[in-house]
Structures are given as structure tokens and as C-alpha cells.
PDB file of N, CA and C in Angstrom:
ATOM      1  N   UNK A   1       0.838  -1.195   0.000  1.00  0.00           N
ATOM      2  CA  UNK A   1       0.000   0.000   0.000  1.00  0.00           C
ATOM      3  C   UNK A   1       0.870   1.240   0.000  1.00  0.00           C
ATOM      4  N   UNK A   2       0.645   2.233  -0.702  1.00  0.00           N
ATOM      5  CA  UNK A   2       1.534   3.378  -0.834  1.00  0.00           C
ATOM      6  C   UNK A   2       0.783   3.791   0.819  1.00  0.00           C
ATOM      7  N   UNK A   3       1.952   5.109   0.930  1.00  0.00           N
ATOM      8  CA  UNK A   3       1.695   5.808   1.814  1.00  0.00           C
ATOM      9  C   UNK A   3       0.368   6.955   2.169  1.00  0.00           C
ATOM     10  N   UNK A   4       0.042   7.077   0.796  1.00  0.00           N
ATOM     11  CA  UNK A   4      -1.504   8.014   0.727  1.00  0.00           C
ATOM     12  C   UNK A   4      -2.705   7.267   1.005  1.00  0.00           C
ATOM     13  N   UNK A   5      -2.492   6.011   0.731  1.00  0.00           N
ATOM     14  CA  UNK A   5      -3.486   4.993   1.082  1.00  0.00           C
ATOM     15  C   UNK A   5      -3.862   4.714   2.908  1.00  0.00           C
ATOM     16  N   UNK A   6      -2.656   5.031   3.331  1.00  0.00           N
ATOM     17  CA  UNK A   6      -2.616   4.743   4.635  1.00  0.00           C
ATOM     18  C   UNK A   6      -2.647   5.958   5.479  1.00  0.00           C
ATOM     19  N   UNK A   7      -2.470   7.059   4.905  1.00  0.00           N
ATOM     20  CA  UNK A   7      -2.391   8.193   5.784  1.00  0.00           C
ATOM     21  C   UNK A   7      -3.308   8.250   7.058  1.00  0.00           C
ATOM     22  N   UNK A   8      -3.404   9.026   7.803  1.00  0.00           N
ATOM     23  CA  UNK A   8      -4.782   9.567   8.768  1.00  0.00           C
ATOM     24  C   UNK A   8      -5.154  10.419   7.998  1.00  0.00           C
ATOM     25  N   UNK A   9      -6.418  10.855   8.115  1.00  0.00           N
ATOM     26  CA  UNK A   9      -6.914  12.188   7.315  1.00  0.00           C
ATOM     27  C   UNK A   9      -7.099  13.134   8.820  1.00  0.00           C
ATOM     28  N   UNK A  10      -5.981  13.810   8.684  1.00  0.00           N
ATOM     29  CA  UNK A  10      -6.029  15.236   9.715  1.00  0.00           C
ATOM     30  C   UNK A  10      -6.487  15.865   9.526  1.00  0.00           C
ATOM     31  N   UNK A  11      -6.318  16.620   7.996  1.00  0.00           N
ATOM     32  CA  UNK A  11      -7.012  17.873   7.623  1.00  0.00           C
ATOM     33  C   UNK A  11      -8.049  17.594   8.290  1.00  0.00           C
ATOM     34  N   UNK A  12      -8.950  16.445   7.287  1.00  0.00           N
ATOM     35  CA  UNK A  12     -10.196  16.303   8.260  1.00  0.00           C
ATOM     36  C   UNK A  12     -11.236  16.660   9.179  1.00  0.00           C
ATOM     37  N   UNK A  13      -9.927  15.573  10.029  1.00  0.00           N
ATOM     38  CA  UNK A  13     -10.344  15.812  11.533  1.00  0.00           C
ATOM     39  C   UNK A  13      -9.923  17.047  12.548  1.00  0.00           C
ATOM     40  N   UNK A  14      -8.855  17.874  11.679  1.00  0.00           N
ATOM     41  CA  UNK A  14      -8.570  18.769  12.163  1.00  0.00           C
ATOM     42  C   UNK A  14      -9.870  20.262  11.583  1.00  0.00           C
ATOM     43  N   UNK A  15     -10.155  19.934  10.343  1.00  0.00           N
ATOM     44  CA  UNK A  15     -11.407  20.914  10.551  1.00  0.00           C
ATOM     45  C   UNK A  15     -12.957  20.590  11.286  1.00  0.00           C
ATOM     46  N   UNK A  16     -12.893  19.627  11.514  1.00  0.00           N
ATOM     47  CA  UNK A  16     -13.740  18.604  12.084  1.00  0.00           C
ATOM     48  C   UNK A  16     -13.893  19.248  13.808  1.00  0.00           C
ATOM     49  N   UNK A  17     -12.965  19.172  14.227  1.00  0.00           N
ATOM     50  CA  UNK A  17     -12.456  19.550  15.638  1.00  0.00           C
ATOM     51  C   UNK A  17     -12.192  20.772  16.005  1.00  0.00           C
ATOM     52  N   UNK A  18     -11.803  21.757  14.809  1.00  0.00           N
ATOM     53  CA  UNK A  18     -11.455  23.216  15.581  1.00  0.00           C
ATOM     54  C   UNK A  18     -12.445  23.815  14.615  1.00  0.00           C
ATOM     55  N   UNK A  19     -13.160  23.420  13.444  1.00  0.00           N
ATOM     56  CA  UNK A  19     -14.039  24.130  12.870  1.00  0.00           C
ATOM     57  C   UNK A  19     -15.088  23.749  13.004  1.00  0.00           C
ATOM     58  N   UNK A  20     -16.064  22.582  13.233  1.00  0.00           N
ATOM     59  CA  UNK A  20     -17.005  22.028  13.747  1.00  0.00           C
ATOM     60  C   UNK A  20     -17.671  22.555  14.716  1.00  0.00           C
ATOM     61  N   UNK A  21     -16.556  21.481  15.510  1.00  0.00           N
ATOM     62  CA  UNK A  21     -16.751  21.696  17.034  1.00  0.00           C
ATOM     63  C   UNK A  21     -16.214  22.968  17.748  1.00  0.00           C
ATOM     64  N   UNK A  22     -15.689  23.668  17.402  1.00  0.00           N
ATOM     65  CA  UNK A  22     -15.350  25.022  17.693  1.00  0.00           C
ATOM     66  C   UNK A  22     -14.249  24.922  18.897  1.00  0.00           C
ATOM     67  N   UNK A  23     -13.567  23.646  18.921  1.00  0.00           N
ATOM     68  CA  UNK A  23     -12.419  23.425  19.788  1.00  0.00           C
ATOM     69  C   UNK A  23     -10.921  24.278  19.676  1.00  0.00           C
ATOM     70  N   UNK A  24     -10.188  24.737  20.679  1.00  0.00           N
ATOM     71  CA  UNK A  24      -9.195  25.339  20.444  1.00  0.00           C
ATOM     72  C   UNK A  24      -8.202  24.009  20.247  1.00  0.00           C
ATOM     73  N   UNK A  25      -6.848  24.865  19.670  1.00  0.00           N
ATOM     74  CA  UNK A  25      -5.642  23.619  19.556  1.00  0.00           C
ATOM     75  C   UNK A  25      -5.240  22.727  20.130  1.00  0.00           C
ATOM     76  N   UNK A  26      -5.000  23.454  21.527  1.00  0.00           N
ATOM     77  CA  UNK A  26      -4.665  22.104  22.464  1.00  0.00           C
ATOM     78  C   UNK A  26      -6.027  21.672  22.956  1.00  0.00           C
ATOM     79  N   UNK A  27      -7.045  21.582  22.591  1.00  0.00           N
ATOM     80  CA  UNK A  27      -8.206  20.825  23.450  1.00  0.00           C
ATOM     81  C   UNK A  27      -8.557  20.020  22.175  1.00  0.00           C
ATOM     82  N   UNK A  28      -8.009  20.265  21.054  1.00  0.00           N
ATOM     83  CA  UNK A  28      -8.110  19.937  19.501  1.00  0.00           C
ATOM     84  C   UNK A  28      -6.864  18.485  19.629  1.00  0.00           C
ATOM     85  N   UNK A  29      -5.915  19.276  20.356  1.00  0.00           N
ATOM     86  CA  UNK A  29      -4.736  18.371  20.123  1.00  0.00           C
ATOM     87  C   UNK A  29      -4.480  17.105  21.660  1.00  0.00           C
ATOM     88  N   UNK A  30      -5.498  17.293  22.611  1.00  0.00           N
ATOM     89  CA  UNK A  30      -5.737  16.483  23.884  1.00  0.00           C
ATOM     90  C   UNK A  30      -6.622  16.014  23.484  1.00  0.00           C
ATOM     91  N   UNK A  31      -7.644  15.637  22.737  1.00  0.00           N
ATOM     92  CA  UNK A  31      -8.132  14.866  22.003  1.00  0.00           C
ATOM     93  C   UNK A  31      -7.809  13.515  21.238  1.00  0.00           C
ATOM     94  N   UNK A  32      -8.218  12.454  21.484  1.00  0.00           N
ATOM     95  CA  UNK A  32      -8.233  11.181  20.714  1.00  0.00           C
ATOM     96  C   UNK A  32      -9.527  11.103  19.136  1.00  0.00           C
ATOM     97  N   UNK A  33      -8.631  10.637  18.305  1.00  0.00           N
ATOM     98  CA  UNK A  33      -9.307  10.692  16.890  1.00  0.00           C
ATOM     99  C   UNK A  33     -11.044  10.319  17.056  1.00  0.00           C
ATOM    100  N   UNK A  34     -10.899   9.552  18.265  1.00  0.00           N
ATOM    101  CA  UNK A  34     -12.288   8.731  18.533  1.00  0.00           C
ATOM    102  C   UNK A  34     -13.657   8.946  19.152  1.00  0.00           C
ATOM    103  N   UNK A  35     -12.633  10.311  19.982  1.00  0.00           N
ATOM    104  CA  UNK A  35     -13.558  11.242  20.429  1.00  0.00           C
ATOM    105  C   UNK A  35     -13.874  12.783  19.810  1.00  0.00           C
ATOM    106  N   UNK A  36     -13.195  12.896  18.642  1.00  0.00           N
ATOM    107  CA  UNK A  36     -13.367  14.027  17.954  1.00  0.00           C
ATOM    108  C   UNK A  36     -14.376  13.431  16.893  1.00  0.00           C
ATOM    109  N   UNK A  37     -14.483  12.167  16.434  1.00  0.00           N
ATOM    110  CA  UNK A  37     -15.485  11.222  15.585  1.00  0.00           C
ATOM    111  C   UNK A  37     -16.938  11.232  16.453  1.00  0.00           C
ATOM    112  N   UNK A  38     -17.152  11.198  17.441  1.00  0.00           N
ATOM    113  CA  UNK A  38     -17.766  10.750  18.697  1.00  0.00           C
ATOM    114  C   UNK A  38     -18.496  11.534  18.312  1.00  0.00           C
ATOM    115  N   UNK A  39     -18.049  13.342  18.824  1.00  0.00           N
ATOM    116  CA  UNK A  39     -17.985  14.133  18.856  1.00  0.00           C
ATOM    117  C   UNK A  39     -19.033  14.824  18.207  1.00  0.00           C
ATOM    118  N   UNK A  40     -18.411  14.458  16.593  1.00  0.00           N
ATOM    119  CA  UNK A  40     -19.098  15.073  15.243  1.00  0.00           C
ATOM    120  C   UNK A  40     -20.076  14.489  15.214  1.00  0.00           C
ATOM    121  N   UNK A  41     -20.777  12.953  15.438  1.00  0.00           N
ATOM    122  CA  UNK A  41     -21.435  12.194  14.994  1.00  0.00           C
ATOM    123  C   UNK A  41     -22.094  11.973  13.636  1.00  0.00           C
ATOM    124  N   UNK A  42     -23.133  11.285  13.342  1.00  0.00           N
ATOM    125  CA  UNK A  42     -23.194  11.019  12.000  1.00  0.00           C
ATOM    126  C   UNK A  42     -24.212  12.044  11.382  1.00  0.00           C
ATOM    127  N   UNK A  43     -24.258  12.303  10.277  1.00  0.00           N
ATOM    128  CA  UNK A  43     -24.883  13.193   9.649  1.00  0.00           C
ATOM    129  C   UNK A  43     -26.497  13.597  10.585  1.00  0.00           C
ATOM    130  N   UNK A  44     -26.933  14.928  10.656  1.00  0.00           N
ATOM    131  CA  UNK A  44     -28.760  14.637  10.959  1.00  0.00           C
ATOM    132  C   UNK A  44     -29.076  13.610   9.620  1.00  0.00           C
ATOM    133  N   UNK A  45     -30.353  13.341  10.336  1.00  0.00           N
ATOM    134  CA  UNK A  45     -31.416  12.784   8.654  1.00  0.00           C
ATOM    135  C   UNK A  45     -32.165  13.518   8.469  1.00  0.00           C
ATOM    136  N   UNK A  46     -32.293  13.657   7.067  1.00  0.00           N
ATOM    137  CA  UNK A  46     -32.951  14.723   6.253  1.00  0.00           C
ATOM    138  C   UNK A  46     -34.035  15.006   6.396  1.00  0.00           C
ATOM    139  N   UNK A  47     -35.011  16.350   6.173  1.00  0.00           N
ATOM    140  CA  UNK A  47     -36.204  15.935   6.432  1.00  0.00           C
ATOM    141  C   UNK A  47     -36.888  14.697   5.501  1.00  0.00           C
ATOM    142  N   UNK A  48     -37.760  14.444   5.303  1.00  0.00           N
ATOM    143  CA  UNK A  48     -38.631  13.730   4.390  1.00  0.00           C
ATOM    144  C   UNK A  48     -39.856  14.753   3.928  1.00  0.00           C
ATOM    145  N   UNK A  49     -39.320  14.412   2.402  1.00  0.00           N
ATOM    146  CA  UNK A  49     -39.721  15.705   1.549  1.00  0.00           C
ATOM    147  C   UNK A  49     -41.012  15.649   1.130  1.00  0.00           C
ATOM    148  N   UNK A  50     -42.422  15.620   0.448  1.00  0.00           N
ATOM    149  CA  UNK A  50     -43.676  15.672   0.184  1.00  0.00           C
ATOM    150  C   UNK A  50     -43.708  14.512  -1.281  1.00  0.00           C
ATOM    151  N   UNK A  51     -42.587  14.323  -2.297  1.00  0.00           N
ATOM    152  CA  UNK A  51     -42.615  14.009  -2.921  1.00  0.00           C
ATOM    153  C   UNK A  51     -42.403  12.412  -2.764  1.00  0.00           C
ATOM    154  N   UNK A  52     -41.220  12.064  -1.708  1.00  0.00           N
ATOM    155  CA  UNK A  52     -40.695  11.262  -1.157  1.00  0.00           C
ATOM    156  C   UNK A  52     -41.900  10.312  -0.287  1.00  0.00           C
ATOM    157  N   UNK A  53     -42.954  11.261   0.003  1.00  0.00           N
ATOM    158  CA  UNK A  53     -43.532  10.639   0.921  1.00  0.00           C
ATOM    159  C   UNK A  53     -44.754  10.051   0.404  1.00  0.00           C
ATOM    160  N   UNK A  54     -44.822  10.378  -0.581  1.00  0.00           N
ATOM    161  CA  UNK A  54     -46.089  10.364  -1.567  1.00  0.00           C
ATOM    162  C   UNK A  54     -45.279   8.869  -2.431  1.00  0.00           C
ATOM    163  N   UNK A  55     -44.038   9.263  -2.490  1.00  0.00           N
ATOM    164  CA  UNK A  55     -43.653   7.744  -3.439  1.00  0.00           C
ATOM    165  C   UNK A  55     -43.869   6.648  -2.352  1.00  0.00           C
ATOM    166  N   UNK A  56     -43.080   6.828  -1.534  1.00  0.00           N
ATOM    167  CA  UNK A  56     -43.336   5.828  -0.438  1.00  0.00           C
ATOM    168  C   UNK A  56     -44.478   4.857   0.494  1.00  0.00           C
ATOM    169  N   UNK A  57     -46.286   5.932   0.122  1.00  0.00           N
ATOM    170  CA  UNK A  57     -47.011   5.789  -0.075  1.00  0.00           C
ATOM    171  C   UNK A  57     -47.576   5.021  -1.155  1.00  0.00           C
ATOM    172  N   UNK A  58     -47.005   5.145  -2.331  1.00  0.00           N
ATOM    173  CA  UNK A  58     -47.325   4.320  -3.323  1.00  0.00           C
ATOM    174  C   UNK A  58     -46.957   2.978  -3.287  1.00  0.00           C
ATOM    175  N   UNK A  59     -45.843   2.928  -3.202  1.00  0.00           N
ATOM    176  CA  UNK A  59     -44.946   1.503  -2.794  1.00  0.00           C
ATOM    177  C   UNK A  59     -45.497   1.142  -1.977  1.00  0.00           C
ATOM    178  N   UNK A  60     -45.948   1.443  -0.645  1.00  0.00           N
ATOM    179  CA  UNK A  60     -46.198   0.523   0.955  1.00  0.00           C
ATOM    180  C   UNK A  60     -47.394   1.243   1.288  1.00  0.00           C
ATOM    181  N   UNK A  61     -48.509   0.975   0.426  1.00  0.00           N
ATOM    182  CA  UNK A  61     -49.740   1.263   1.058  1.00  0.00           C
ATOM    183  C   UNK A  61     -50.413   0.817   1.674  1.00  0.00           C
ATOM    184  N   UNK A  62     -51.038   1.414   2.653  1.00  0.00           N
ATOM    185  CA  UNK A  62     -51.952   1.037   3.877  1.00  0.00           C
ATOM    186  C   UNK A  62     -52.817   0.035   4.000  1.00  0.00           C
ATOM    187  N   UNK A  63     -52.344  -1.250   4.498  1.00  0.00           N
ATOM    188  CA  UNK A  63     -54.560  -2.180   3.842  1.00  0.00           C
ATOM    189  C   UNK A  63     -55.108  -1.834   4.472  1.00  0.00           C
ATOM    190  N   UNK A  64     -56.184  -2.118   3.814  1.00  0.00           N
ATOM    191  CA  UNK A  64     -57.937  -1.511   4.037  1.00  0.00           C
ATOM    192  C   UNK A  64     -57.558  -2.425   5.735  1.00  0.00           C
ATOM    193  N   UNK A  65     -58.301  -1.286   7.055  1.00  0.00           N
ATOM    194  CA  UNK A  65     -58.422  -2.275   8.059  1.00  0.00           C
ATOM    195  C   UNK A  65     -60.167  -2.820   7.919  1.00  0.00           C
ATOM    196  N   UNK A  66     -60.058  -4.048   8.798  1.00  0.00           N
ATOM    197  CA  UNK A  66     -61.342  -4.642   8.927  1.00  0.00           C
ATOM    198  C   UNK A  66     -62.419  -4.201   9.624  1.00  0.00           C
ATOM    199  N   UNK A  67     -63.778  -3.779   8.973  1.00  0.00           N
ATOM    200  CA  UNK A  67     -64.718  -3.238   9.705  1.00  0.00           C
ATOM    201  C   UNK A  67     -65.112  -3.797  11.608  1.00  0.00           C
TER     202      UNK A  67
END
């Protein structure tokens, strides 16, 4: 594996951590990669849009319930 393959991605996590999270350097740099990941967590989820919801409706519609 070359060396670019293996790198860490700092940039990253370094805008991740002091631009994100609005951390200074050394609280940036007393930090573990795992807790600056932690940290960020994973994306919100999107809203669910009118169009989306209407397809989704189509696909998985409701059965009739029983009188």
C-alpha cells in the first residue's frame, strides 16, 4: 500500500475539531481521533420531503383495516 493509502486524514479531523466543534488547539490536540469522531457524529437525517412521501405511499400502502 503506498503511503496516501494509509495516511490519517487530519485535515479532516482537524477541521472537524477546531471548525465544527469550535475546539481550540490544544483541546483539539488532547483529544483522541475517537472522540473528535464521537464528537461530530453522523450526519442529521434529512427531512422527508412531500414528494418522497407520496412515493413511499405508493410503494407501501396502507390495507384496508377490517370493519
Amino acid at each position: 500500500m503506498s503511503a496516501a493509502a494509509t495516511a490519517f486524514p487530519w485535515a479532516r479531523f482537524m477541521r472537524a475539531g477546531m471548525g465544527e466543534l469550535g475546539l481550540s488547539p490544544s483541546e483539539f490536540w488532547r483529544s483522541t481521533p475517537r472522540e473528535i469522531a464521537a464528537a461530530t457524529g453522523p450526519a442529521p437525517p434529512q427531512p422527508l420531503l412531500r414528494q418522497n412521501l407520496v412515493s413511499l405511499m405508493e410503494l407501501f400502502p396502507d390495507e384496508p383495516q377490517p370493519d
